[in-house]
C-alpha atoms as a PDB file:
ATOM      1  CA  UNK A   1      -3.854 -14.114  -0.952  1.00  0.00           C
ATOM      2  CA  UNK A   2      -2.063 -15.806  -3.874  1.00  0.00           C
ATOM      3  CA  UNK A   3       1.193 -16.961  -4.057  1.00  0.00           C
ATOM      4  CA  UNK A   4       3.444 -17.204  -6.703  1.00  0.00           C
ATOM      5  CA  UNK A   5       5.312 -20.911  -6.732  1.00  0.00           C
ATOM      6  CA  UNK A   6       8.293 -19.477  -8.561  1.00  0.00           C
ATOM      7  CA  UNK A   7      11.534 -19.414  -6.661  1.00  0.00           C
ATOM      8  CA  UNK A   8      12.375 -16.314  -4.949  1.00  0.00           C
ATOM      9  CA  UNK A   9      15.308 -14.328  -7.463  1.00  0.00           C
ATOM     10  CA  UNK A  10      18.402 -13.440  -6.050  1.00  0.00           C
ATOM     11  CA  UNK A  11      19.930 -10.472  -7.153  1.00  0.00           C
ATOM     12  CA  UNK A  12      23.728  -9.703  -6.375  1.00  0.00           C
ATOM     13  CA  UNK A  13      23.649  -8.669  -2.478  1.00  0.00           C
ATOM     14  CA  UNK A  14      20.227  -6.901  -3.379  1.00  0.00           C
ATOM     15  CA  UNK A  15      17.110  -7.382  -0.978  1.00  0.00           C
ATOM     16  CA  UNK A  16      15.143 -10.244  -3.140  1.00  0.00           C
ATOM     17  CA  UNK A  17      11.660  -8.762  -1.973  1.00  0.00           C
ATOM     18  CA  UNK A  18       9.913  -5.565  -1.984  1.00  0.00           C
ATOM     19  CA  UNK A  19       6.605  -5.018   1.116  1.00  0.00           C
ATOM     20  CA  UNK A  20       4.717  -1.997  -0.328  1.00  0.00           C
ATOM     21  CA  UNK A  21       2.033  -0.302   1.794  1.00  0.00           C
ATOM     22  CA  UNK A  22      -1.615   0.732  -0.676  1.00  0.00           C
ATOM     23  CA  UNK A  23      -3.000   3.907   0.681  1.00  0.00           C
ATOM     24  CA  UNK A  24      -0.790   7.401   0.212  1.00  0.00           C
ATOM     25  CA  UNK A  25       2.243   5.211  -1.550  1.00  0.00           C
ATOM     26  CA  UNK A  26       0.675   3.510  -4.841  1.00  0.00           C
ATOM     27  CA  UNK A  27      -2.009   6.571  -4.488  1.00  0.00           C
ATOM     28  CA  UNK A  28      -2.050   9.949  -3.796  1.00  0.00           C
ATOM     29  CA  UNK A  29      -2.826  10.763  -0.201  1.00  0.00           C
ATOM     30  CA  UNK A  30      -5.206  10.009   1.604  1.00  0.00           C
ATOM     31  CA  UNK A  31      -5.240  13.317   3.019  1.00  0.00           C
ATOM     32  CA  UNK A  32      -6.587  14.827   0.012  1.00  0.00           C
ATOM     33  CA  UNK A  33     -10.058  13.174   0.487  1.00  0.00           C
ATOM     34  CA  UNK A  34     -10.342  14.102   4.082  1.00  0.00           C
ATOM     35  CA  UNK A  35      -9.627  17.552   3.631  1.00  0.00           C
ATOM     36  CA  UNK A  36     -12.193  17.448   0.398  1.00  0.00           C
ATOM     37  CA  UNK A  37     -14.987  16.723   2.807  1.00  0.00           C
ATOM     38  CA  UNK A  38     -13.840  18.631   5.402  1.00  0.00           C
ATOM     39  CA  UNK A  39     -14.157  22.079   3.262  1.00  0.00           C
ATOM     40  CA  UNK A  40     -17.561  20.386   1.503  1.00  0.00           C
ATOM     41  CA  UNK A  41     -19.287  19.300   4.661  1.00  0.00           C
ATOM     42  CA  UNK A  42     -17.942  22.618   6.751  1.00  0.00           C
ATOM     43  CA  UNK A  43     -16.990  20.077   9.272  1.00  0.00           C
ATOM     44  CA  UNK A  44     -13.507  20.131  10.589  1.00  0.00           C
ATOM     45  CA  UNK A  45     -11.336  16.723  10.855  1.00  0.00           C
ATOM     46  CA  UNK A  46     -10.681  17.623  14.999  1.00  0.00           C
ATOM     47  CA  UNK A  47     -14.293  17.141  15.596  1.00  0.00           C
ATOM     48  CA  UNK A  48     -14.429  14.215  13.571  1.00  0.00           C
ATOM     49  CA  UNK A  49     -11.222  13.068  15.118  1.00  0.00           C
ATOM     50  CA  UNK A  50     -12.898  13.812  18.810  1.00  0.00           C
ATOM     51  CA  UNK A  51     -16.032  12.004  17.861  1.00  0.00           C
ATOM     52  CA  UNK A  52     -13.890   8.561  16.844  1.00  0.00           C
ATOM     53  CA  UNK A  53     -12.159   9.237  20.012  1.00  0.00           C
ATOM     54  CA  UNK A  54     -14.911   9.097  21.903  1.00  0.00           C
ATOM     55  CA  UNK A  55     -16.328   5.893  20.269  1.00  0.00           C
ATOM     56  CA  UNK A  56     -12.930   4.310  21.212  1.00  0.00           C
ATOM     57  CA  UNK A  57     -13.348   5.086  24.676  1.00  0.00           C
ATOM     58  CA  UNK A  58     -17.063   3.505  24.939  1.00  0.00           C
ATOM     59  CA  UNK A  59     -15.779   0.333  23.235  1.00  0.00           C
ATOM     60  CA  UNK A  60     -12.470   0.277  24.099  1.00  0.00           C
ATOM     61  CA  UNK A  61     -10.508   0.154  21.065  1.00  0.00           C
ATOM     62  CA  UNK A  62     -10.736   3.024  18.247  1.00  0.00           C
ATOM     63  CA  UNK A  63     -12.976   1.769  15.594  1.00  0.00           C
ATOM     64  CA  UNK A  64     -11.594   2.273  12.590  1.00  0.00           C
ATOM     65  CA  UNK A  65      -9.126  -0.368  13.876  1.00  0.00           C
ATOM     66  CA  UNK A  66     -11.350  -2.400  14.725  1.00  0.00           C
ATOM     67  CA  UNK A  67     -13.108  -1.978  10.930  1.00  0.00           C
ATOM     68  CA  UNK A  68     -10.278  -2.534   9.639  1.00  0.00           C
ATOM     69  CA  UNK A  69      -9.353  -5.811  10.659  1.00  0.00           C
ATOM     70  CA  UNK A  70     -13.028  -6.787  10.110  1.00  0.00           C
ATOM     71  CA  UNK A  71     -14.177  -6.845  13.501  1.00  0.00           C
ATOM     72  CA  UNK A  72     -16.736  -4.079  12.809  1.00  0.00           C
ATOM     73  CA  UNK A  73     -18.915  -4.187   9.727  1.00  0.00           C
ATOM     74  CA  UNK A  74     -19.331  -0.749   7.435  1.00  0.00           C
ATOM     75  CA  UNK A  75     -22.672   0.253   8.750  1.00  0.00           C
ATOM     76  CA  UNK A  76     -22.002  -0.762  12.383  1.00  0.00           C
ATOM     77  CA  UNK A  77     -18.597   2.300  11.965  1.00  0.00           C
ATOM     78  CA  UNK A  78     -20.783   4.748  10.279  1.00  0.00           C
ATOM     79  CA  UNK A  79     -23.324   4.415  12.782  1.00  0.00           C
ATOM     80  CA  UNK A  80     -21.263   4.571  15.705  1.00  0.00           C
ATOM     81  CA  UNK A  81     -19.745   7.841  14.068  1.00  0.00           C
ATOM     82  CA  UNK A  82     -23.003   9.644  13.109  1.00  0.00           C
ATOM     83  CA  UNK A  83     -24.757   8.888  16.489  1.00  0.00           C
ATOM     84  CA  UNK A  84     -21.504  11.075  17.729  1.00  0.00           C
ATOM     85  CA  UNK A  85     -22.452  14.160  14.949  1.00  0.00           C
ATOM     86  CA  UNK A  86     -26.251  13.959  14.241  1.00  0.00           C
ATOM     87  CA  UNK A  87     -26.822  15.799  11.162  1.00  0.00           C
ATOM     88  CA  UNK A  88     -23.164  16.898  10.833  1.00  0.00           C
ATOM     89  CA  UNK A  89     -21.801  14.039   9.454  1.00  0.00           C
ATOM     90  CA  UNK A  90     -22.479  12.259   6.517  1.00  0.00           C
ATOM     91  CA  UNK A  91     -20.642   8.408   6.241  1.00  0.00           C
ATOM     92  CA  UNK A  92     -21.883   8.008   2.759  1.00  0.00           C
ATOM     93  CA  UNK A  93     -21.094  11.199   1.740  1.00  0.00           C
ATOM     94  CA  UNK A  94     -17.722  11.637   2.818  1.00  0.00           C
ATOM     95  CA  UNK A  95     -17.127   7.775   1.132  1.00  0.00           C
ATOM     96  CA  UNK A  96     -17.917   9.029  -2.013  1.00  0.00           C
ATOM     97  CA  UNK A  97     -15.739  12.117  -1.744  1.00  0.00           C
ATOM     98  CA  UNK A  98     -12.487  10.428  -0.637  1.00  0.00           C
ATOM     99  CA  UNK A  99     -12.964   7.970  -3.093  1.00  0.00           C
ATOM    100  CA  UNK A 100     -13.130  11.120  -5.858  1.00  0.00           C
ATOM    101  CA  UNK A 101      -9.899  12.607  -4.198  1.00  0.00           C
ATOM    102  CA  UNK A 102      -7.620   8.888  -4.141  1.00  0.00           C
ATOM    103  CA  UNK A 103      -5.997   8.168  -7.668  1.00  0.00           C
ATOM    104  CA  UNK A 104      -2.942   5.975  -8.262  1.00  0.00           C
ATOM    105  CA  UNK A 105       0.601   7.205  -7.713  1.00  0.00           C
ATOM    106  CA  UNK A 106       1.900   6.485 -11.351  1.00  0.00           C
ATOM    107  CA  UNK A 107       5.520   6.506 -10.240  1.00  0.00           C
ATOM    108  CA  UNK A 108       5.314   4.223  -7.619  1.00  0.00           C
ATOM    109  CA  UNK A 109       3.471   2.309  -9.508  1.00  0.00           C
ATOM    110  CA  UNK A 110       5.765   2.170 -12.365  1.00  0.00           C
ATOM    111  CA  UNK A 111       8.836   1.528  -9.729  1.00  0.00           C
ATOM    112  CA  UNK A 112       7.143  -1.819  -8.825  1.00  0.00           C
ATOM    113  CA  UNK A 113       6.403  -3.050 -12.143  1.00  0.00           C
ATOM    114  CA  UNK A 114       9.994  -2.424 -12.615  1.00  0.00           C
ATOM    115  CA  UNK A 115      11.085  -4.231 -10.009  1.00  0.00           C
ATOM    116  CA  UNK A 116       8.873  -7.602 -10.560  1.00  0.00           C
ATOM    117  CA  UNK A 117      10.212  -7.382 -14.580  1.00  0.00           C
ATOM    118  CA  UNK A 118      13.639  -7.712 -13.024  1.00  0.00           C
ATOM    119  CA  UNK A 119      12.494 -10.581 -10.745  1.00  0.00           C
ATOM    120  CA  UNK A 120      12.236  -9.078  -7.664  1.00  0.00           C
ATOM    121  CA  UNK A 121       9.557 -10.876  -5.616  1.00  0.00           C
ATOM    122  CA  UNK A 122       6.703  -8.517  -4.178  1.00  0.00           C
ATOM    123  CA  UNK A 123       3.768  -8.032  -1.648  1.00  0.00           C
ATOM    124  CA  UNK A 124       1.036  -5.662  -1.161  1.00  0.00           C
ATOM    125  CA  UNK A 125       0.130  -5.262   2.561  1.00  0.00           C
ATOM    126  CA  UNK A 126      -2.580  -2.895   3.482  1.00  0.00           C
ATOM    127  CA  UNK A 127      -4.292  -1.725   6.055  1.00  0.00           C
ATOM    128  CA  UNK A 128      -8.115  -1.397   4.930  1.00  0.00           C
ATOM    129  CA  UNK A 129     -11.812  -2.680   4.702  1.00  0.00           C
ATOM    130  CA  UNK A 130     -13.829  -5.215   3.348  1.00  0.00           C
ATOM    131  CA  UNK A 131     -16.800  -3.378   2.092  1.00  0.00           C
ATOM    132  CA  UNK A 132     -14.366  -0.694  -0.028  1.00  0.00           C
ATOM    133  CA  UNK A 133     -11.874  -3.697  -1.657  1.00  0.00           C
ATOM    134  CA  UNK A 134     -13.953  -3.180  -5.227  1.00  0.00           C
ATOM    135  CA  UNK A 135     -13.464   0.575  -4.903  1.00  0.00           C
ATOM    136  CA  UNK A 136      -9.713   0.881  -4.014  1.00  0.00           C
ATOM    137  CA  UNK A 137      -8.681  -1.916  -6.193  1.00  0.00           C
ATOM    138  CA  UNK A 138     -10.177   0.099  -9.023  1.00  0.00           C
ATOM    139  CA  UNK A 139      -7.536   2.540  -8.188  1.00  0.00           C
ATOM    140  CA  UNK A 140      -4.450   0.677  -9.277  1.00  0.00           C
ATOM    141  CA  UNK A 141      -5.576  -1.496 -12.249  1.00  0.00           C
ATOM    142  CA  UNK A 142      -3.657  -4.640 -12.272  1.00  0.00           C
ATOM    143  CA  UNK A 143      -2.669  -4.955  -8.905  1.00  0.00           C
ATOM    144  CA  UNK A 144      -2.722  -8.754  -9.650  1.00  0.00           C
ATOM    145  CA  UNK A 145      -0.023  -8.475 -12.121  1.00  0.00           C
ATOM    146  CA  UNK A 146       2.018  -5.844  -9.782  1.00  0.00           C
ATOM    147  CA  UNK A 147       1.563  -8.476  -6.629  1.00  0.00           C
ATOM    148  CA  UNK A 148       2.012 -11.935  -6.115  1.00  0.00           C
ATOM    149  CA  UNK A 149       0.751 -11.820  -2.364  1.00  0.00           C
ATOM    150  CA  UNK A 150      -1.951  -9.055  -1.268  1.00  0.00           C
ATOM    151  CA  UNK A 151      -2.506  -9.116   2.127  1.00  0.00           C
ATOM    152  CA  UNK A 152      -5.689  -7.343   3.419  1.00  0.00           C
ATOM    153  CA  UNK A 153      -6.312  -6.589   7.111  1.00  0.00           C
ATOM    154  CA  UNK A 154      -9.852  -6.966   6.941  1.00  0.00           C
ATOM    155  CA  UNK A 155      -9.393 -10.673   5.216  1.00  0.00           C
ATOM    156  CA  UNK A 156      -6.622 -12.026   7.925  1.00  0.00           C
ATOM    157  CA  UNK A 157      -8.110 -10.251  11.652  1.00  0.00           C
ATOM    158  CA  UNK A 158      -4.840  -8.299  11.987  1.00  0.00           C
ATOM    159  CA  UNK A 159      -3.449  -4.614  10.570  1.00  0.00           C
ATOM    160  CA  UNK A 160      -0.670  -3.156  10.628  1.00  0.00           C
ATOM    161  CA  UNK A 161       1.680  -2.265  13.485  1.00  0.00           C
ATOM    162  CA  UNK A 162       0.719  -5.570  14.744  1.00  0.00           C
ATOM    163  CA  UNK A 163       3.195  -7.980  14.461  1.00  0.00           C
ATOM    164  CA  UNK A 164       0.909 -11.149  13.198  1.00  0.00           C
ATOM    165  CA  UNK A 165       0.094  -9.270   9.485  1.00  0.00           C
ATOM    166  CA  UNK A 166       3.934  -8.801   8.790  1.00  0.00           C
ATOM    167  CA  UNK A 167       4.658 -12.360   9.767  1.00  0.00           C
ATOM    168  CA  UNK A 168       1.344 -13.635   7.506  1.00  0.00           C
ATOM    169  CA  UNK A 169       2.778 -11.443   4.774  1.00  0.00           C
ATOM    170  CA  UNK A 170       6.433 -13.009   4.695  1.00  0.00           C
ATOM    171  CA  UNK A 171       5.187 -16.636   5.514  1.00  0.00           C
ATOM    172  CA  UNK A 172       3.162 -16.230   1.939  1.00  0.00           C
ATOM    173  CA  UNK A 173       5.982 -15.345   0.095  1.00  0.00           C
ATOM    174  CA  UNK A 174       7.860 -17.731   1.635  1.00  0.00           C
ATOM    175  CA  UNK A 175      11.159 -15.594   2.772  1.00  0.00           C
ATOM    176  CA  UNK A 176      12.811 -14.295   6.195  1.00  0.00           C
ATOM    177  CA  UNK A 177      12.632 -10.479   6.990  1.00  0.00           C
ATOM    178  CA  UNK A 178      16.265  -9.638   6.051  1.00  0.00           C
ATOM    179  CA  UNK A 179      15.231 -10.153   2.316  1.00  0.00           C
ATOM    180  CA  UNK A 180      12.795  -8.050   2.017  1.00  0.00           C
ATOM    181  CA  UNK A 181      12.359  -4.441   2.200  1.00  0.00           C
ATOM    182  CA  UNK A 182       9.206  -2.703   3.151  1.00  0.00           C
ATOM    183  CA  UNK A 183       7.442   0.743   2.156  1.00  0.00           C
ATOM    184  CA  UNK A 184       4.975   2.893   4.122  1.00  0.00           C
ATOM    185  CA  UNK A 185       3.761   6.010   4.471  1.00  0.00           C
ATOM    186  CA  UNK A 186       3.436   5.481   8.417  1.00  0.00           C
ATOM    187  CA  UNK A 187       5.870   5.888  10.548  1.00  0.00           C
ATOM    188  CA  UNK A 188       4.911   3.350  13.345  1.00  0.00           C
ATOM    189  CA  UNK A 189       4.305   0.542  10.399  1.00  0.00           C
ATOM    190  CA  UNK A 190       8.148   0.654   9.039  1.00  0.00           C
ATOM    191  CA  UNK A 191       9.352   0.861  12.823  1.00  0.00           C
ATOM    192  CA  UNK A 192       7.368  -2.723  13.220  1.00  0.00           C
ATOM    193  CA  UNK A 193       9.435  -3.941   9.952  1.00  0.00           C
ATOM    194  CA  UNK A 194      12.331  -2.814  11.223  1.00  0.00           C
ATOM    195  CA  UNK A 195      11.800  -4.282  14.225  1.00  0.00           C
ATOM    196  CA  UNK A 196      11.402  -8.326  12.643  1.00  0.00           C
ATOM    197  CA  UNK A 197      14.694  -7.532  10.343  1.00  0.00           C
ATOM    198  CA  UNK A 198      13.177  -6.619   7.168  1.00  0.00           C
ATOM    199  CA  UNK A 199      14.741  -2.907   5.605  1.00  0.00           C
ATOM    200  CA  UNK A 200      12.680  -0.228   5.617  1.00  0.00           C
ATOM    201  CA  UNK A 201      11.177   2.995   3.960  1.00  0.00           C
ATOM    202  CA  UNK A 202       9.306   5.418   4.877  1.00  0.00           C
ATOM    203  CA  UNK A 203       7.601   7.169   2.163  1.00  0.00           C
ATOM    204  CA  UNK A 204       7.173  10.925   2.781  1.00  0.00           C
ATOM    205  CA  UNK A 205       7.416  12.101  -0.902  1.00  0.00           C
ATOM    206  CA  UNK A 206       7.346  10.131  -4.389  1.00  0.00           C
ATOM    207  CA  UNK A 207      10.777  11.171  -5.309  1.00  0.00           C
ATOM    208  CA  UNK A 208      11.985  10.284  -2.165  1.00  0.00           C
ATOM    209  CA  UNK A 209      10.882   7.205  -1.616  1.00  0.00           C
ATOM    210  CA  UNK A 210      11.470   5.925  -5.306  1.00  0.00           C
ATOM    211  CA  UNK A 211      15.458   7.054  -5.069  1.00  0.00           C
ATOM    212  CA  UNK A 212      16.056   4.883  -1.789  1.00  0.00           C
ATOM    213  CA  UNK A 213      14.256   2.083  -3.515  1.00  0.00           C
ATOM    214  CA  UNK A 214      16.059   1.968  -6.277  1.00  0.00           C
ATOM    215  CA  UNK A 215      19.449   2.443  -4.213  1.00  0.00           C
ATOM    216  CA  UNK A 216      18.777  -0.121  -2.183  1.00  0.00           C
ATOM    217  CA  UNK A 217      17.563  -2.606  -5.362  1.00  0.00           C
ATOM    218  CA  UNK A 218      20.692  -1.296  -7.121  1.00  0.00           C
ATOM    219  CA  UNK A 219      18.680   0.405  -9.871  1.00  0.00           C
ATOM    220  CA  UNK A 220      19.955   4.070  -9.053  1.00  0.00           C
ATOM    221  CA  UNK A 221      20.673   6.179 -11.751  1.00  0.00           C
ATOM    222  CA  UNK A 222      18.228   3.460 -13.794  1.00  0.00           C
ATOM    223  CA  UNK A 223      14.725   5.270 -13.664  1.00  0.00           C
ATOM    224  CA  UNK A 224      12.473   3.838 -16.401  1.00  0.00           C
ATOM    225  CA  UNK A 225      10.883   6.934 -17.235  1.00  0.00           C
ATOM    226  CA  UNK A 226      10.687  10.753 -15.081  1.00  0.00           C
ATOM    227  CA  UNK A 227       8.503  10.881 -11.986  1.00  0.00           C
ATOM    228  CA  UNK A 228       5.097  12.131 -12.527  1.00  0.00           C
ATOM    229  CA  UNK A 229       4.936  13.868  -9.567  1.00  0.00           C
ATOM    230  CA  UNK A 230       0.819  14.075  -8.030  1.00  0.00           C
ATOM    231  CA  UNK A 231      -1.164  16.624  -9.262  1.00  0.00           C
ATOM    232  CA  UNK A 232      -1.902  19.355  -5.939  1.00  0.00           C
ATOM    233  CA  UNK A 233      -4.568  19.119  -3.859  1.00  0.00           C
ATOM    234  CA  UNK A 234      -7.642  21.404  -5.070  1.00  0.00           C
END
């Protein structure tokens, strides 16, 4: 994580600080790469879906959780999930696929440059894993520039709904949860927010999502440039 020392701006009875999610609100979804490797591999996501469920019920906890708060190392998950579907699933494989399918949501991206030009303070919080950070960093060039704080489950022990990774997030910038506002595409994750004080959205479509941000940052009617809405899935 890296903080910025700046003073947080103020802007005239605006939030001061935007929370954005990574995965399916700076990107496209995440969907996309699932259902890639679903019609590639012939397997379908329910059996792949049962097969995680049934890890989580030997080890008491389902394991992508516990991958992504870096409990479970990469080829401890994909073994785990292939012992489950011998010769049916691929982990490899289907990492290279969803990787091919994930590309960076332009407008959203755009919206929070926006934002941190007109000195509004921001944070990237996502739920994720160690061994991929190269791979979906690569996705949003600059994230760096975009971010002053970057919070990354698998770097603090804690993900998202959990209570611990939104306090981490706002003790690193430095502000109490009525300033900020935070974006996700998961329902459960905003109800958390809302839960500590902190505004929310839930992202369920680019245009969406970027119209109640910039109501709620007071740039409606502002838009930089016109959405470029995500290509469909193929």
């Amino acid at each position: 994580m890296s903080v910025d020392t700046k003073p947080p701006a103020c802007l005239d009875g605006a939030p001061r600080v935007l929370i954005s999610d990574f995965g399916g609100v700076l990107t496209t979804p995440l969907e996309r790469g699932f259902r890639a490797y679903e019609r590639e591999s012939g397997l379908p996501l329910a059996e792949l879906g049962g097969a995680i469920e049934r890890v989580a019920q030997a080890i008491g906890e389902n394991p992508v959780h516990r991958w992504e708060r870096g409990e479970l190392a990469e080829h401890e998950f994909a073994r785990l999930i292939e012992r489950e579907l011998p010769e049916r699933f691929s982990f490899h494989r289907f990492r290279e696929v969803y990787f091919a399918h994930l590309e960076a949501n332009t407008s959203m991206v755009k919206l929070v440059s926006a934002l941190r030009g007109d000195g509004v303070r921001t944070a990237l919080l996502t739920n994720n894993v160690r061994e991929w950070e190269p791979r979906w960093r690569a996705v949003v060039p600059g994230l760096e520039d975009l971010f002053e704080v970057i919070v990354d489950s698998s770097r603090v022990g804690a993900r998202k709904p959990e209570r611990k990774i939104y306090e981490l997030t706002l003790a690193a910038l430095g502000v109490e949860p009525h300033e900020a506002v935070f974006v996700d595409d998961v329902e459960i994750n905003c109800r958390a927010a809302a839960e500590l004080g902190m505004a929310t959205v839930h992202f369920r479509s680019t245009e969406q999502a970027v119209a109640e941000l910039e109501a709620l940052f007071g740039l409606a009617g502002a838009r930089r440039e016109p959405l470029a809405e995500a290509a469909p899935e193929s």
